[in-house]
N, C-alpha and C. Protein backbone atom coordinates (compact mmCIF):
# COMPACT_ATOMS: atom_id res chain seq x y z
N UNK A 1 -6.00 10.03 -8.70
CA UNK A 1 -7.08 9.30 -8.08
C UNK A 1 -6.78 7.81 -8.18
N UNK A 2 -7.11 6.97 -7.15
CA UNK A 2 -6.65 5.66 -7.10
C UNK A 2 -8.62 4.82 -6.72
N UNK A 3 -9.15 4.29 -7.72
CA UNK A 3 -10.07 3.32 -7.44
C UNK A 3 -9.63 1.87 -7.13
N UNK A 4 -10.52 1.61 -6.30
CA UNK A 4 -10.18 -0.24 -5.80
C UNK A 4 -11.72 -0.68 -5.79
N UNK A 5 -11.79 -2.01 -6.28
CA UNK A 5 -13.02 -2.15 -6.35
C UNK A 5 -12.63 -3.37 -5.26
N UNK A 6 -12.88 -3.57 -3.95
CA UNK A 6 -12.81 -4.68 -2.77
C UNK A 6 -11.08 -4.66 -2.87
N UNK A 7 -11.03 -5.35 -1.81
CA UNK A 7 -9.17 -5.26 -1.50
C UNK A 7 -8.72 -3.65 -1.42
N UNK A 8 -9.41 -3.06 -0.22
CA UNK A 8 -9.36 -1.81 -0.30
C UNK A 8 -7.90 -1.59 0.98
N UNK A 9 -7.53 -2.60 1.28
CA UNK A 9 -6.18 -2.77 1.86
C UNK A 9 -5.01 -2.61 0.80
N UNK A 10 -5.06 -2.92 0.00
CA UNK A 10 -4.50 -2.62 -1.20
C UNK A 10 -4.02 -1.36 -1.60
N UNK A 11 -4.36 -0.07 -1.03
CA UNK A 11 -4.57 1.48 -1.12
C UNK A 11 -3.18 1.80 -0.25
N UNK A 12 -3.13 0.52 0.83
CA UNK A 12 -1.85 0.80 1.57
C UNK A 12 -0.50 0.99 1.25
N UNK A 13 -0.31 0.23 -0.06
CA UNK A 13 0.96 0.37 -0.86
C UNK A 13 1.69 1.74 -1.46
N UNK A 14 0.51 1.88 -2.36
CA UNK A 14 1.02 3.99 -2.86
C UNK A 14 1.69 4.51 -1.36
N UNK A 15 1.04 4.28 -0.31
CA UNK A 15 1.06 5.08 1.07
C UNK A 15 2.40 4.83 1.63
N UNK A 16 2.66 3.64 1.53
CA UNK A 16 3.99 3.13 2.03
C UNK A 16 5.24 3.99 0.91
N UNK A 17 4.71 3.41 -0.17
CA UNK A 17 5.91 4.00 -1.45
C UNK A 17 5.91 6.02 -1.24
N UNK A 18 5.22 6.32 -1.01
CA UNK A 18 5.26 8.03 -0.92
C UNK A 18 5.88 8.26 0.77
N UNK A 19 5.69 7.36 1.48
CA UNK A 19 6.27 7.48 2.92
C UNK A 19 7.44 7.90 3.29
N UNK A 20 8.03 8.30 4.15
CA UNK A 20 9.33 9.24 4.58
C UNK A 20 9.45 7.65 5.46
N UNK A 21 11.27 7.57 5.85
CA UNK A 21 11.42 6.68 7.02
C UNK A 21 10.86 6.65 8.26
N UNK A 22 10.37 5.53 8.57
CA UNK A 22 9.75 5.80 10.55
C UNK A 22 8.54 6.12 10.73
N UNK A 23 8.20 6.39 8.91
CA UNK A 23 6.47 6.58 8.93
C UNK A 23 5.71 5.64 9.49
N UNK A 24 4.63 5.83 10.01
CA UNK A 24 3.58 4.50 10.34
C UNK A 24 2.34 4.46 9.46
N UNK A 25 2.42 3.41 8.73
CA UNK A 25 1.14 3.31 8.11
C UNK A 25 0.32 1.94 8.62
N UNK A 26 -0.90 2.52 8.94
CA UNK A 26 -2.18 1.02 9.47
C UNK A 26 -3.28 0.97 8.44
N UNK A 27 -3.68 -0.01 8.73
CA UNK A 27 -4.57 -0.36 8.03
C UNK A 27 -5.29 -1.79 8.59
N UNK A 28 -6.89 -1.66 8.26
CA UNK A 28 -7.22 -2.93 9.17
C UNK A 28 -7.09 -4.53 7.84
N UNK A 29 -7.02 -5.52 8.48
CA UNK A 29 -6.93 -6.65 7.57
C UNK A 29 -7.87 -7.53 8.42
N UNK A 30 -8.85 -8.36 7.41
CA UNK A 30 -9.70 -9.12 7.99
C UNK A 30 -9.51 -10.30 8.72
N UNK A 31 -10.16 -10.44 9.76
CA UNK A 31 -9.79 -11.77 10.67
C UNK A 31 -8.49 -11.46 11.35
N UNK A 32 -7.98 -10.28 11.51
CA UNK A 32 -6.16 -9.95 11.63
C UNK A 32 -6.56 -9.01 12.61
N UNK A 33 -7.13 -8.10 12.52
CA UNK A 33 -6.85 -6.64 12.98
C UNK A 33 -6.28 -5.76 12.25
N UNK A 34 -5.52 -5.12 13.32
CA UNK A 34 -4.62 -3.48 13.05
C UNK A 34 -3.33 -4.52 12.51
N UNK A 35 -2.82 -3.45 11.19
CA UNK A 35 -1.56 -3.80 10.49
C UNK A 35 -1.03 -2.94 10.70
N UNK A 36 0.67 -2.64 11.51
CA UNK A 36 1.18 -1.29 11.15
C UNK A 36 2.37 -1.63 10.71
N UNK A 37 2.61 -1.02 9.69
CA UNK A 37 3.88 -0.86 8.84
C UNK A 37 4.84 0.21 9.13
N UNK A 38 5.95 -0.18 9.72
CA UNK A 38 7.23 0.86 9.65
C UNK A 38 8.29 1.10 8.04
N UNK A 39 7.64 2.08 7.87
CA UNK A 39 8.40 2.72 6.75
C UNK A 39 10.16 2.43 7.01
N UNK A 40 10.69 1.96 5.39
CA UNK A 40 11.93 1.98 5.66
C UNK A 40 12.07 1.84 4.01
N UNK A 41 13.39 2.36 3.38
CA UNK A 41 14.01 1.71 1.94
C UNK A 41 13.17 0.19 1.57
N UNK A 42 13.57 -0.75 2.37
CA UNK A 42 13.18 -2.65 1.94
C UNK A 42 11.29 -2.18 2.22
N UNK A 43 10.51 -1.89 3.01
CA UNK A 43 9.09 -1.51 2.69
C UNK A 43 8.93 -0.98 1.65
N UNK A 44 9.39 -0.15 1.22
CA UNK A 44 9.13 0.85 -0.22
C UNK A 44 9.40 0.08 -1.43
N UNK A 45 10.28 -0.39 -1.08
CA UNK A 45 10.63 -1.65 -2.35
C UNK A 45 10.37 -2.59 -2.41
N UNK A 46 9.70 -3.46 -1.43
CA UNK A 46 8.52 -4.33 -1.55
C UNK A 46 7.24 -4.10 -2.22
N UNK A 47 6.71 -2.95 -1.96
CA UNK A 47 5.59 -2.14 -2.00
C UNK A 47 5.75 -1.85 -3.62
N UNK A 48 6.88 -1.21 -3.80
CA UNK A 48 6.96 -1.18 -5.23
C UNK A 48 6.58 -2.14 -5.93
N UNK A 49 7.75 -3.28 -5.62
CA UNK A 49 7.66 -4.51 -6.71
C UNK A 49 6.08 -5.17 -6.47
N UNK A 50 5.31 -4.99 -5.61
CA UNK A 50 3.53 -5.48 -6.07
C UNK A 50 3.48 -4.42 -7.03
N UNK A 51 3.49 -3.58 -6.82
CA UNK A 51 2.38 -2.27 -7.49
C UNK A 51 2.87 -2.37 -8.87
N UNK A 52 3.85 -2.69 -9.32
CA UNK A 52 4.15 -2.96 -10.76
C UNK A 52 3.84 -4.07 -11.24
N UNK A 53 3.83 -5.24 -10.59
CA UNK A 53 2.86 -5.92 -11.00
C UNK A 53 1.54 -6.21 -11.61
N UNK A 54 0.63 -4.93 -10.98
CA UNK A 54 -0.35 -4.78 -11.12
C UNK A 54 -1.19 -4.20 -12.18
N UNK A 55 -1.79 -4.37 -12.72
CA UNK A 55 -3.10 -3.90 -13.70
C UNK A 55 -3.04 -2.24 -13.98
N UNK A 56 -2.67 -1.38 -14.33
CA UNK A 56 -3.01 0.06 -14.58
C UNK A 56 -3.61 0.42 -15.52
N UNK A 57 -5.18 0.64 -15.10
CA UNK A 57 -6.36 1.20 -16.08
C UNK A 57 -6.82 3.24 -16.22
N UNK A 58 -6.36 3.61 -17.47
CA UNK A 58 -6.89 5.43 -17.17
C UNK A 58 -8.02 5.13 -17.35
N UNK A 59 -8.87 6.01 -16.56
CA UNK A 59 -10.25 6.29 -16.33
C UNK A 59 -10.23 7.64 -17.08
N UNK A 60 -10.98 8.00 -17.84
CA UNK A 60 -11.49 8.80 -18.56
C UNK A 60 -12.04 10.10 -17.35
């Protein structure tokens, strides 16, 4: 289970990193529109290097 409390664009990353090549992942971004991301190796590993960055809390 993945919670986001706002920055629910943020959810897009896991999606990209579990993605096969040529995948399309969208997602809307504010004031932007439609985002679509073409899956590739350099996406996944972008995607990675945020997500490790990031905060990891277990929820009970």
């Amino acid at each position: 289970m993945i919670l986001v409390e706002g920055e629910e664009d943020l959810l897009t990353l896991p999606c990209i990193v579990e993605s096969p090549d040529n995948a399309l992942v969208l997602y809307g971004q504010p004031s932007e529109g439609l985002v679509v991301v073409s899956t590739n190796a350099e996406a996944r590993q972008e995607a990675s290097l945020i997500l490790e960055r990031m905060i990891r809390e277990e929820i009970p």
